[in-house]
Protein backbone atom coordinates (compact mmCIF):
# COMPACT_ATOMS: atom_id res chain seq x y z
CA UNK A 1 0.00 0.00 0.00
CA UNK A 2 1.08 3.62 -0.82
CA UNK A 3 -0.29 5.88 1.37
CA UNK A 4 0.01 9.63 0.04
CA UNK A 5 -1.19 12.62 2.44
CA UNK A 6 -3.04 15.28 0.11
CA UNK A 7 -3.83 18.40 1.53
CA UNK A 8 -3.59 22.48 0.44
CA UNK A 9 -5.45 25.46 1.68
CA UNK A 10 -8.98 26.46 0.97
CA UNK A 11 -9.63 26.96 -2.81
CA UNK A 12 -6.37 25.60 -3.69
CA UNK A 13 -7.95 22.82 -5.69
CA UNK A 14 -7.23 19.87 -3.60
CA UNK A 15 -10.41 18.10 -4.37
CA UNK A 16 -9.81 18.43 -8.41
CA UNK A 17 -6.57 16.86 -7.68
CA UNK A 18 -7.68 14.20 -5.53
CA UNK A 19 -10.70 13.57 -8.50
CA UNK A 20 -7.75 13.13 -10.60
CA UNK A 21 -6.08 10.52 -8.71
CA UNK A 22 -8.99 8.29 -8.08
CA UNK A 23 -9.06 8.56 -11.92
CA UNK A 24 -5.82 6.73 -12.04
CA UNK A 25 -7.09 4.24 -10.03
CA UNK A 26 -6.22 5.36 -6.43
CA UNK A 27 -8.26 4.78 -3.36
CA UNK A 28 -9.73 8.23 -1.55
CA UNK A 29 -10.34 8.56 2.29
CA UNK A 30 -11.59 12.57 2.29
CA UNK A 31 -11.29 14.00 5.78
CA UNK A 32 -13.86 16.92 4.94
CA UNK A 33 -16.61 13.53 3.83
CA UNK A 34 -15.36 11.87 7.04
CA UNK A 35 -15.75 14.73 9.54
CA UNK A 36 -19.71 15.92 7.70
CA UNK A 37 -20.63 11.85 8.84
CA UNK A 38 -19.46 11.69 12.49
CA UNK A 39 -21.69 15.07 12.81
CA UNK A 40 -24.92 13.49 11.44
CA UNK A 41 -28.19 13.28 13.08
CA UNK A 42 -27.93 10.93 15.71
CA UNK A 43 -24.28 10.19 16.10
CA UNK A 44 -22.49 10.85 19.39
CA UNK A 45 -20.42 13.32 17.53
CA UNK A 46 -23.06 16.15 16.75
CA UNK A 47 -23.70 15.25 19.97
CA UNK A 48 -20.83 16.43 21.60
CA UNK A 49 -20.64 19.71 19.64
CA UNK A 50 -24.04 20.76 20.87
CA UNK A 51 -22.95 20.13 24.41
CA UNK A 52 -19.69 22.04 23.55
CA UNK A 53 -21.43 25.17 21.99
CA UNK A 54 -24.67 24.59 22.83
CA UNK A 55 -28.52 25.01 20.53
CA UNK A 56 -27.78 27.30 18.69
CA UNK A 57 -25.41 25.50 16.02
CA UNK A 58 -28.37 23.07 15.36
CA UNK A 59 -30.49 23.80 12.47
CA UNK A 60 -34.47 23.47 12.74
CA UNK A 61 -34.62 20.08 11.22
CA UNK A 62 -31.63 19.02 14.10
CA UNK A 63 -28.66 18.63 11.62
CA UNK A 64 -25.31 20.57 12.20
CA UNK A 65 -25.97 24.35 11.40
CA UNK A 66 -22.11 24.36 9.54
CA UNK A 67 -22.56 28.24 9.20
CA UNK A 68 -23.66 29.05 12.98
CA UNK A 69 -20.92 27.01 14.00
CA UNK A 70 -18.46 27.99 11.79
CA UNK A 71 -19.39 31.69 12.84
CA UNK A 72 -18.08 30.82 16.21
CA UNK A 73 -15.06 28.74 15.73
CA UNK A 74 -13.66 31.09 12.95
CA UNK A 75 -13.59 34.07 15.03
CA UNK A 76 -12.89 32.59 18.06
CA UNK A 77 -9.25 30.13 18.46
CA UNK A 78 -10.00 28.61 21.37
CA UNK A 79 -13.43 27.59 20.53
CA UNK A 80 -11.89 26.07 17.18
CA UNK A 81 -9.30 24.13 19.24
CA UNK A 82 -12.20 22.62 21.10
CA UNK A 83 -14.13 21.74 18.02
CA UNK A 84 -11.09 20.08 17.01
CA UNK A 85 -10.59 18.15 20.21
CA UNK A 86 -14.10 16.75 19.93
CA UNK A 87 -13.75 15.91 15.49
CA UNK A 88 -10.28 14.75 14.77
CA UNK A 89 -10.32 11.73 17.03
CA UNK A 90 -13.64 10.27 15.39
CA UNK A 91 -12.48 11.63 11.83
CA UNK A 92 -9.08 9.91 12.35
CA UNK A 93 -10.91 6.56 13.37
CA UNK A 94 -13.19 6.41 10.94
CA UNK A 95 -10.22 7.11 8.22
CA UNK A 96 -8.10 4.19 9.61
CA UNK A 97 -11.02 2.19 9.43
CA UNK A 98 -11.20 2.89 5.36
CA UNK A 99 -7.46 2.91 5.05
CA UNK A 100 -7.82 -0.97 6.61
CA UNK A 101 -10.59 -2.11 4.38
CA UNK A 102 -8.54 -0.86 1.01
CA UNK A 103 -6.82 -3.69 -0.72
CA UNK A 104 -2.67 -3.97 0.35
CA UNK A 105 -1.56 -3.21 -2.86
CA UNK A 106 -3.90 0.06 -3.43
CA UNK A 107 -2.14 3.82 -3.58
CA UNK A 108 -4.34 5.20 -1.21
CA UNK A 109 -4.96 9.30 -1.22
CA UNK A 110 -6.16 10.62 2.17
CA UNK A 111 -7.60 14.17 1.39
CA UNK A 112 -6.64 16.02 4.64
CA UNK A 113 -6.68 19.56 4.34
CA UNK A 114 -5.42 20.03 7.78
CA UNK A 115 -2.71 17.31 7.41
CA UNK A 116 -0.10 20.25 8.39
CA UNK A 117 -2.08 21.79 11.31
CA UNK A 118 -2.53 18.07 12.97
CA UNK A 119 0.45 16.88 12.97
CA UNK A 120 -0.04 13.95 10.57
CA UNK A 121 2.39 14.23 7.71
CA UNK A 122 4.79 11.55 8.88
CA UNK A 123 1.67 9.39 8.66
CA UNK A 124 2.33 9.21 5.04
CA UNK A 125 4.77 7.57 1.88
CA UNK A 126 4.57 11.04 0.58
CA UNK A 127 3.12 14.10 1.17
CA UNK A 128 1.67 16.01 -2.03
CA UNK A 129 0.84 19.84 -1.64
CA UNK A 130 -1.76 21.95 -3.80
CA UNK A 131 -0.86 25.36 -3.73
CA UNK A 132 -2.45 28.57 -5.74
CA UNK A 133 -1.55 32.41 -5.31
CA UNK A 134 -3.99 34.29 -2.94
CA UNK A 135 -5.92 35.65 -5.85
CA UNK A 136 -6.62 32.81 -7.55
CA UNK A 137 -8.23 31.08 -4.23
CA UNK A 138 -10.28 34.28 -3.51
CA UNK A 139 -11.73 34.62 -6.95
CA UNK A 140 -12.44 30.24 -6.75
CA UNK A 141 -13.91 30.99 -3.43
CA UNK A 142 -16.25 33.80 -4.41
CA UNK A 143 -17.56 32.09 -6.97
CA UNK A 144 -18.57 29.74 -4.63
CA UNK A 145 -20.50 32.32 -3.12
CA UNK A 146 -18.00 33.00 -0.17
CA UNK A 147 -17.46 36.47 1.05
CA UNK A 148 -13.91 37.85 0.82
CA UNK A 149 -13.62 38.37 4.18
CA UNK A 150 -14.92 34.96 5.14
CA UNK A 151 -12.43 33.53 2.70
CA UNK A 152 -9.76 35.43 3.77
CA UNK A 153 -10.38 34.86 7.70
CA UNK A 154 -10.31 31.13 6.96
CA UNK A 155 -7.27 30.98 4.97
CA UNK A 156 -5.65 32.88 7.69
CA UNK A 157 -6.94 29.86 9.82
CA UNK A 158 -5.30 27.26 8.23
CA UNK A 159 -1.32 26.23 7.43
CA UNK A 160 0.67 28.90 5.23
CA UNK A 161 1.92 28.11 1.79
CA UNK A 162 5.30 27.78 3.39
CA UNK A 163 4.49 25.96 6.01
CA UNK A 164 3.07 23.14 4.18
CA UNK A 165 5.64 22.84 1.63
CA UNK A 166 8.12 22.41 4.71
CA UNK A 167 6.32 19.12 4.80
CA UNK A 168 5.69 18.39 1.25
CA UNK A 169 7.52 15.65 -1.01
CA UNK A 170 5.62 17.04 -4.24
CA UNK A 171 4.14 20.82 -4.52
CA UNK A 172 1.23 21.33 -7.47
CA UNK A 173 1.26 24.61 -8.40
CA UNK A 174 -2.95 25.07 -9.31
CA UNK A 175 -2.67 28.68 -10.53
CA UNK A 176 -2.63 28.08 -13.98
CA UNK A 177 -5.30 25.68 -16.45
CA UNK A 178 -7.25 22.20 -15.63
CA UNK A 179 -4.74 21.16 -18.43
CA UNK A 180 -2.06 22.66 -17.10
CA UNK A 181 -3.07 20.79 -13.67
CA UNK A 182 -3.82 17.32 -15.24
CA UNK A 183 -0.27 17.66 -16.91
CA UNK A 184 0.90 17.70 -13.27
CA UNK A 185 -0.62 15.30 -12.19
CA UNK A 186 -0.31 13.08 -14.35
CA UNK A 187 3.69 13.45 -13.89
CA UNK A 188 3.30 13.20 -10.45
CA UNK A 189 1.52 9.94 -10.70
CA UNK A 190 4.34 8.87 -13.51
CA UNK A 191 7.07 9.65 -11.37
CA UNK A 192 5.99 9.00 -7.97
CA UNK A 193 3.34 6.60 -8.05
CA UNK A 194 3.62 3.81 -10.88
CA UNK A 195 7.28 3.97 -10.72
CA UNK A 196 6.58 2.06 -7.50
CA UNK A 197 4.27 -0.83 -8.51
């Protein structure tokens, strides 16, 4: 099994990459996917983040209200570090549990966009960074109907450019085209990933 860490900051254009590389046959454990199912209806993670920070970041139908939380933790460090205490224990068992059910000779991608923050890059054959210029991510994000200074405060949140490719074993540069990305990727996979097999 090769087990590659993915992760870059918001708008960056992890998932496109990591869409690439399950299109070249590897096996994707996404942290974000992970983290929305332990705070479902009913589980005893929503659970704890309502004890944590209370009604109000329940919607009226009892899901997660992501925005009335996010509100909170975004502005607040110390309320995100608790958030954090509570999620990345369940997200981290419930991605060990995929990583154990993929076959042993898989390449398996874990999406982790806060693979630098939590410590986990050592977890990993290889680390592989998405990076864009600030511009680039703000105009992605807007378009996704983020506010600039919404995107901005949660860039801010996460990992700097430098400090992820401190960890990196591969940087993507996702500033340029989709072609100009699949190109990369597809040397990346070339040169670091069926090399191996």
């Amino acid at each position: 099994m090769l087990r590659i860490g993915l992760t870059g900051g918001i708008g960056s254009g992890k998932s496109t990459v990591a869409a690439m590389l399950v299109a070249r046959g590897a096996v994707l454990v996404d942290a974000d996917r992970i983290a929305r199912a332990v705070l479902e209806p009913g589980t005893s993670g929503l659970a704890a983040v309502v004890e944590e920070f209370g009604e109000a970041v329940l919607a009226a139908d009892g899901s997660l209200d992501r925005a009335a939380l996010a509100s909170v933790v975004f502005a607040d460090p110390a309320a995100r570090a608790r958030l954090d205490a509570l999620v990345h224990p369940l997200v981290r068992e419930r991605a060990a549990e995929a990583i154990a059910a993929a076959p042993a000779d898989a390449v398996v991608v874990q999406d982790v966009p806060l693979l630098v923050e939590t410590g986990q890059s050592a977890a990993h054959d290889l680390v592989l960074v998405v990076q864009a210029d600030l511009a680039t991510r703000l105009a992605r994000l807007a378009d996704r109907g983020t506010t600039e200074a919404d995107a901005r405060a949660r860039i801010a949140a996460q990992a700097s450019d430098e400090e992820r490719a401190a960890v990196a074993d591969v940087v993507l540069d996702n500033s340029g085209t989709r072609a100009d990305l699949e190109a990369a990727v597809e040397a990346f996979w070339r040169e670091r990933v069926a090399m191996r097999g």
